[in-house]
C-alpha atoms as a PDB file:
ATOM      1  CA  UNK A   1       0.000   0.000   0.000  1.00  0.00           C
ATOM      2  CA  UNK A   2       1.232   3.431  -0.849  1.00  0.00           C
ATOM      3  CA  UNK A   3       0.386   5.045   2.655  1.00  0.00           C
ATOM      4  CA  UNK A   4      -0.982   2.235   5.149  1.00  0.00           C
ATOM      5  CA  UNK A   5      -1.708   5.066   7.039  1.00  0.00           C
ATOM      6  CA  UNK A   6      -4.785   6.382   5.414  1.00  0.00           C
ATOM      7  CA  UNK A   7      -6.771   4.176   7.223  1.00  0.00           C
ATOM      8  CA  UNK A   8      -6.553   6.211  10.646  1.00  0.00           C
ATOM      9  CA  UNK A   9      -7.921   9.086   8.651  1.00  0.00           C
ATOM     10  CA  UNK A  10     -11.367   6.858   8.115  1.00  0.00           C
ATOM     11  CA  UNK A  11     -14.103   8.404  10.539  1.00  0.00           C
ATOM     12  CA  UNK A  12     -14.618   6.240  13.779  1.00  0.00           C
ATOM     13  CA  UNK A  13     -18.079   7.194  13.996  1.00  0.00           C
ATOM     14  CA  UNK A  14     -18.727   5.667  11.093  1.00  0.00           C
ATOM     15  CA  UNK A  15     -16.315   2.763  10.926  1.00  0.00           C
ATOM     16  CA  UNK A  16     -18.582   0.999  13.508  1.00  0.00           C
ATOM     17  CA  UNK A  17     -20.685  -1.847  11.673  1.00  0.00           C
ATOM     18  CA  UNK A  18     -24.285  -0.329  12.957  1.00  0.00           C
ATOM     19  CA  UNK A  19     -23.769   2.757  12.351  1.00  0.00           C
ATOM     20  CA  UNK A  20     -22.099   1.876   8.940  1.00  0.00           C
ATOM     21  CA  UNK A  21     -25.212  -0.081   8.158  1.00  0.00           C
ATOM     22  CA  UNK A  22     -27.740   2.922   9.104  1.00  0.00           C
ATOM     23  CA  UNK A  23     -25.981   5.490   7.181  1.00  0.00           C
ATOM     24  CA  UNK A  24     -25.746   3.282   4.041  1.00  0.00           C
ATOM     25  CA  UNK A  25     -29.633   2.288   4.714  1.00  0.00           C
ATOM     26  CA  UNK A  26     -30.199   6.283   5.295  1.00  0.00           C
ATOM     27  CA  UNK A  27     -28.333   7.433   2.475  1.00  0.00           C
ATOM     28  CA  UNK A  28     -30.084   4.911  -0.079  1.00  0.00           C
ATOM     29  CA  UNK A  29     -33.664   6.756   1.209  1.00  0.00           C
ATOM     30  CA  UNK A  30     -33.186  10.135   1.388  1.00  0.00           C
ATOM     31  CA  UNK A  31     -36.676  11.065   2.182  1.00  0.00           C
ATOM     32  CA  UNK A  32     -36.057   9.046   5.274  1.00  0.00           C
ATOM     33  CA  UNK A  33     -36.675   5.444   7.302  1.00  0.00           C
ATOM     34  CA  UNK A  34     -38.677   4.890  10.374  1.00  0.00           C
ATOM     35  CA  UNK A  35     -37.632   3.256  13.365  1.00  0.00           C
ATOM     36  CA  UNK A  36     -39.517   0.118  12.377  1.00  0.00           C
ATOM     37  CA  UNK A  37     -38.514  -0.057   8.955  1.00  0.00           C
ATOM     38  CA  UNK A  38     -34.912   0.733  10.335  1.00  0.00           C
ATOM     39  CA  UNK A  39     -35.018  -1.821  13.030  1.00  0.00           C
ATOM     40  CA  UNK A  40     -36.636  -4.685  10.387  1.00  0.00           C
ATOM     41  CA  UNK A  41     -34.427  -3.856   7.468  1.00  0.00           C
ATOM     42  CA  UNK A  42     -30.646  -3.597   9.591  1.00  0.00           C
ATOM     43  CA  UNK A  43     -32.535  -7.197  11.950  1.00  0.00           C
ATOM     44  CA  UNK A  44     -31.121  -4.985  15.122  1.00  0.00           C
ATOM     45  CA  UNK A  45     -32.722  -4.624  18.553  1.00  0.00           C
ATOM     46  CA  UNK A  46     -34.170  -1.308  19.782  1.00  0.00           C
ATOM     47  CA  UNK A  47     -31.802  -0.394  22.014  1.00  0.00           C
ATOM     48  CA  UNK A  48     -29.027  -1.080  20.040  1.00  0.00           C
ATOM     49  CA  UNK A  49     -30.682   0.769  17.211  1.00  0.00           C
ATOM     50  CA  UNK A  50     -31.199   3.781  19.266  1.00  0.00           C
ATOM     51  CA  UNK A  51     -27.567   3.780  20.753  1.00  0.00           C
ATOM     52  CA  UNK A  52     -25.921   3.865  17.234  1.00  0.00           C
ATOM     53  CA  UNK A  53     -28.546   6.544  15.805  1.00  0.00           C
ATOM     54  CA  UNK A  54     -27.883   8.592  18.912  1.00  0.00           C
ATOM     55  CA  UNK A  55     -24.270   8.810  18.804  1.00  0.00           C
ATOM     56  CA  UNK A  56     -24.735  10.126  14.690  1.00  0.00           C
ATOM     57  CA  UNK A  57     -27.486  12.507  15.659  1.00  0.00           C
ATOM     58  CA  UNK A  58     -24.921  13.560  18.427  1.00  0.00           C
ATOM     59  CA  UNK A  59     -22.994  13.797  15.264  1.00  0.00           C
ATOM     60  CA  UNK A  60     -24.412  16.179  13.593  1.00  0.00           C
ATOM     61  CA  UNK A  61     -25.057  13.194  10.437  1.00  0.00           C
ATOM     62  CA  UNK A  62     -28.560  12.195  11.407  1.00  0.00           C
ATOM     63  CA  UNK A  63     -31.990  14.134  11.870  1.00  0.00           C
ATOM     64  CA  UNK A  64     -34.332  12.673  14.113  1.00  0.00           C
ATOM     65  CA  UNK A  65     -37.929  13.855  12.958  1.00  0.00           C
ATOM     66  CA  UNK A  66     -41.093  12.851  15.347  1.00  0.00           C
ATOM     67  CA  UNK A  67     -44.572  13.031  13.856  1.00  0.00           C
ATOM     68  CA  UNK A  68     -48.110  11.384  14.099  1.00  0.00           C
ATOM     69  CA  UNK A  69     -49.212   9.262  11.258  1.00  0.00           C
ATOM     70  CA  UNK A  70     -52.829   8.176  11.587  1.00  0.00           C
ATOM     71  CA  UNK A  71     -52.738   9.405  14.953  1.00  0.00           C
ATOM     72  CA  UNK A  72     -50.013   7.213  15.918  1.00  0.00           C
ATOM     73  CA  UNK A  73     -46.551   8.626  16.899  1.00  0.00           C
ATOM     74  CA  UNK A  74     -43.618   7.992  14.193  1.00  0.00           C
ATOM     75  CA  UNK A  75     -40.054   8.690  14.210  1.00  0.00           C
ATOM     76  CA  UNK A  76     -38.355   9.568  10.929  1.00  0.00           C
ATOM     77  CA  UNK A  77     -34.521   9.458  10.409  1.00  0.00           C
ATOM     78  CA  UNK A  78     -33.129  10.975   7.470  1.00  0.00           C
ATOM     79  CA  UNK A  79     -28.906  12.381   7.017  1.00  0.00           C
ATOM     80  CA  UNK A  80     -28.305  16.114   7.433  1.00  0.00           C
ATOM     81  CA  UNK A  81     -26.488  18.135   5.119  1.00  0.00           C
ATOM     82  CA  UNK A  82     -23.307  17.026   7.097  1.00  0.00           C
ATOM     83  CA  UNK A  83     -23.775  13.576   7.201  1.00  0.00           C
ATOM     84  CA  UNK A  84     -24.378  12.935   3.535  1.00  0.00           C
ATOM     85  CA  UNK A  85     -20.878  14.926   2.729  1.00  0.00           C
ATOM     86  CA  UNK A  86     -18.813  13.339   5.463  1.00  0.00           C
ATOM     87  CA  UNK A  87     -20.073  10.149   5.002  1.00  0.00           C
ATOM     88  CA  UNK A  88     -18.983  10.232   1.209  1.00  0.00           C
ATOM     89  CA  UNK A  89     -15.877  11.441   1.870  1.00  0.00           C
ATOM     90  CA  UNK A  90     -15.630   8.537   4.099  1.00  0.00           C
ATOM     91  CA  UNK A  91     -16.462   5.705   1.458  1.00  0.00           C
ATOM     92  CA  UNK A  92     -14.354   7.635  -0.881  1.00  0.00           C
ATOM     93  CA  UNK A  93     -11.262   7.454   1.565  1.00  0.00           C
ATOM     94  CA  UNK A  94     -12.365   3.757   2.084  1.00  0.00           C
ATOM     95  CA  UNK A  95     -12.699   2.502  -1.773  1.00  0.00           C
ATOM     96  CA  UNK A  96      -8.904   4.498  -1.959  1.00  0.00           C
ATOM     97  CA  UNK A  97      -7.798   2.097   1.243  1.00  0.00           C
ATOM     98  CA  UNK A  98      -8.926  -0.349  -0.539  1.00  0.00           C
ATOM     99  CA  UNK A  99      -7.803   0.014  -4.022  1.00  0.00           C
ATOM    100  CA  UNK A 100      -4.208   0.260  -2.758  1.00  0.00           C
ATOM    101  CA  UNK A 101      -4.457  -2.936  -0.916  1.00  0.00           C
ATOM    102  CA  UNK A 102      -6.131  -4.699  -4.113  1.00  0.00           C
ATOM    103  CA  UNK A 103      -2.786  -3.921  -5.714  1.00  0.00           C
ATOM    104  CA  UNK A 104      -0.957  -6.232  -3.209  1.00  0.00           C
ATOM    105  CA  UNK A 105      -3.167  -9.245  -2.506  1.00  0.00           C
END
């Protein structure tokens, strides 16, 4: 690899597999997922769910949007502004990590 050290220049916050799973999901639906349709599509438990968006709301990289659908309460998560630019920058540094190790395996 030209510079093994790119890889400490990847974002923590979103190296972590959950929270690498709900951006991707996130960025794929820009108008947004529910918690449900979060929970059933990434097969994760609610309180792991909420930990992981938490920390990228915390962020700055995920909006948290409560409403009432049919009278019912729903929460809507959609990425911010923020979130959708550092989080390509992030795959971008990642496909380059792994490009250069392609080269040598």
């Amino acid at each position: 690899m030209d510079d093994p050290t790119k890889i400490f220049a990847l974002s923590k916050i979103f190296h972590e597999p959950a929270r690498l799973a709900i951006m991707t999901l996130l960025s794929a639906r820009p108008e947004g997922v529910d918690f449900n349709g979060m929970r059933n599509t990434l097969k994760m438990t609610k309180g792991n769910l909420v930990v992981h968006v938490s920390k990228l709301e915390e962020a700055g990289y995920v909006e948290v949007l409560k409403e009432f659908l049919d009278r019912q309460p729903r929460t809507l998560y959609r990425t911010t502004a923020l979130g959708r630019e550092d989080f390509s920058i992030y795959l971008r540094r990642l496909e380059d990590i792994i490009s250069q190790a392609r080269k040598y395996a």
